[in-house]
Structure formats: structure tokens, C-alpha cells
Protein backbone atom coordinates (compact mmCIF):
# COMPACT_ATOMS: atom_id res chain seq x y z
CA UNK A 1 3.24 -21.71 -12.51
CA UNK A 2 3.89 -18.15 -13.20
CA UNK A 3 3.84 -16.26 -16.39
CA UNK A 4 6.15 -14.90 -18.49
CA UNK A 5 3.81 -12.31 -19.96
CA UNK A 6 5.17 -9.16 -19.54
CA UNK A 7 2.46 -7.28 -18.85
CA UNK A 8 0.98 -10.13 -16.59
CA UNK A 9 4.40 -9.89 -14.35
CA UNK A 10 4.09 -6.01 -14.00
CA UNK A 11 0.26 -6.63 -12.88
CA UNK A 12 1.53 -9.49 -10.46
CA UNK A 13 4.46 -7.04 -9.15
CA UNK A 14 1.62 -4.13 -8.54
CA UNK A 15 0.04 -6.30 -6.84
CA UNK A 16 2.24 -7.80 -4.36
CA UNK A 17 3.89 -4.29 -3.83
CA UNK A 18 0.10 -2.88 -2.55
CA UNK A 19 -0.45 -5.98 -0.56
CA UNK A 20 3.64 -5.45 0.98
CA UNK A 21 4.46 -8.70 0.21
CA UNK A 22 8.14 -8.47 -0.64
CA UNK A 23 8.56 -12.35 -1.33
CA UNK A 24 5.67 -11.46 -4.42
CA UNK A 25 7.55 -8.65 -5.57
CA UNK A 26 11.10 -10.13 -6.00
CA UNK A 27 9.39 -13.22 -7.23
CA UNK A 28 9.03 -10.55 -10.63
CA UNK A 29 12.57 -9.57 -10.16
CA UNK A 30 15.35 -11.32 -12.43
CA UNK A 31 18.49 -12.22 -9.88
CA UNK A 32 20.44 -10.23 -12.00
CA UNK A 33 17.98 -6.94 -12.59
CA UNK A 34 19.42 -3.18 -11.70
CA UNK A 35 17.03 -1.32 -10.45
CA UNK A 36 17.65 2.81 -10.60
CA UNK A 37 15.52 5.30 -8.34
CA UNK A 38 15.76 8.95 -9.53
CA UNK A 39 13.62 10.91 -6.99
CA UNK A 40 13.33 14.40 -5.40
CA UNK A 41 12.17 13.34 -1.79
CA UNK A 42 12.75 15.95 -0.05
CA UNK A 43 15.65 16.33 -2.08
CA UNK A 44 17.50 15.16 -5.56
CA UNK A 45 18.58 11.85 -5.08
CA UNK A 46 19.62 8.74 -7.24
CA UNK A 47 20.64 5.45 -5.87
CA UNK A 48 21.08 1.69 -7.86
CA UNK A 49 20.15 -1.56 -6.50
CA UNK A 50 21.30 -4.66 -8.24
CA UNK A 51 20.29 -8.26 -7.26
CA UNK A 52 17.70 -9.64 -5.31
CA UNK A 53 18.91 -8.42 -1.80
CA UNK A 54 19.62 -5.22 -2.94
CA UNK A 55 16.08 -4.61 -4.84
CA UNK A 56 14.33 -6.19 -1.19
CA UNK A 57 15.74 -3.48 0.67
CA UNK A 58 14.58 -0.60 -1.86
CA UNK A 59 10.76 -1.98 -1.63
CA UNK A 60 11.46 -2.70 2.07
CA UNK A 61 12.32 1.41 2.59
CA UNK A 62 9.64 2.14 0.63
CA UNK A 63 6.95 0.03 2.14
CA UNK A 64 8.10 0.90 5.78
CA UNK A 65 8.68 4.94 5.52
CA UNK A 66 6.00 5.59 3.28
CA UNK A 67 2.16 5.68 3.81
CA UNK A 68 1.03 5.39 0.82
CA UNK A 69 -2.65 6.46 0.23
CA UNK A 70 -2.85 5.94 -3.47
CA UNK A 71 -1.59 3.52 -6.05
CA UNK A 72 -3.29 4.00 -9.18
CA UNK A 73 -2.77 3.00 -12.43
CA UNK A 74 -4.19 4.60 -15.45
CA UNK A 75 -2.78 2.98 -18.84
CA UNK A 76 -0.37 0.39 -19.39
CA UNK A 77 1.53 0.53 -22.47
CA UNK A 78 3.56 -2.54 -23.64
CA UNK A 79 5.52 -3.13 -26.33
CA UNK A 80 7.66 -6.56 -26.94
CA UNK A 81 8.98 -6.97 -23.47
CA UNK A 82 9.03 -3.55 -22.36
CA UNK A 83 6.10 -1.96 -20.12
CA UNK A 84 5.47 1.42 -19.17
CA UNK A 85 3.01 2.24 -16.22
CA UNK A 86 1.19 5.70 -16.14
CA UNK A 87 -0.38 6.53 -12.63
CA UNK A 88 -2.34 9.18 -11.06
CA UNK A 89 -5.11 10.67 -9.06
């Protein structure tokens, strides 16, 4: 039985996303979530990915055209249902 702490689902969606388990990520997902990138890789870019399929194939770029080295998290802030993730080095 999962949780529906907020703060608990970000930590189990970190988690799965380090491991590359994309069944654990979308597990997180609602059905019905948008998810926006906003990115300057190698160059400005913004895309939107709504619904499960869509939101697999975002984390399944990601996981297969990246190496990623480092995944840290430094503070999580939560308020109500809302969570925001600060990262770096």
C-alpha cells in the first residue's frame, strides 16, 4: 500500500527515477498529470507531456540520453500538497 504523503511520493519518485525504474516513477504519476520541461539543452526548449504514456517517454529520454553522475537533493520544502525539491553539488 502506497502513500499519499506528499512528500513521501516525491521521495518514492526520486527514488525509482535513480534506480531507472519507469514502472516506480509513473506509479507517482496521476493518469491525468501534465508534466512541462523548460530546459536549455543545448538549446531553449519547452515541451508538455500529459498522461501516463506521454510522461514514460519524457523519463524514458531522459534516462537513456543522459548519464547522469549526480542526483542530489539538498532541502525539501512542502507545503499542503505542494513540494519543491532543491538540488546541487
Amino acid at each position: 500500500m502506497t502513500s499519499n504523503d506528499p512528500l513521501e511520493t516525491v521521495h518514492r519518485m526520486f527514488s525509482a527515477f535513480q534506480a531507472g525504474d519507469l514502472d516506480g516513477i509513473l506509479d507517482t504519476v496521476h493518469p491525468d498529470s501534465r508534466w512541462t520541461y523548460i530546459g536549455a539543452n543545448p538549446k531553449p526548449a519547452k515541451a508538455s507531456f500529459v498522461g501516463h504514456a506521454k510522461v514514460r517517454r519524457f523519463f524514458e529520454g531522459i534516462i537513456k540520453q543522459l548519464e547522469i553522475t549526480a542526483f542530489d537533493t539538498t532541502q525539501f520544502v512542502v507545503q499542503g500538497e505542494t513540494v519543491v525539491v532543491f538540488g546541487g553539488p
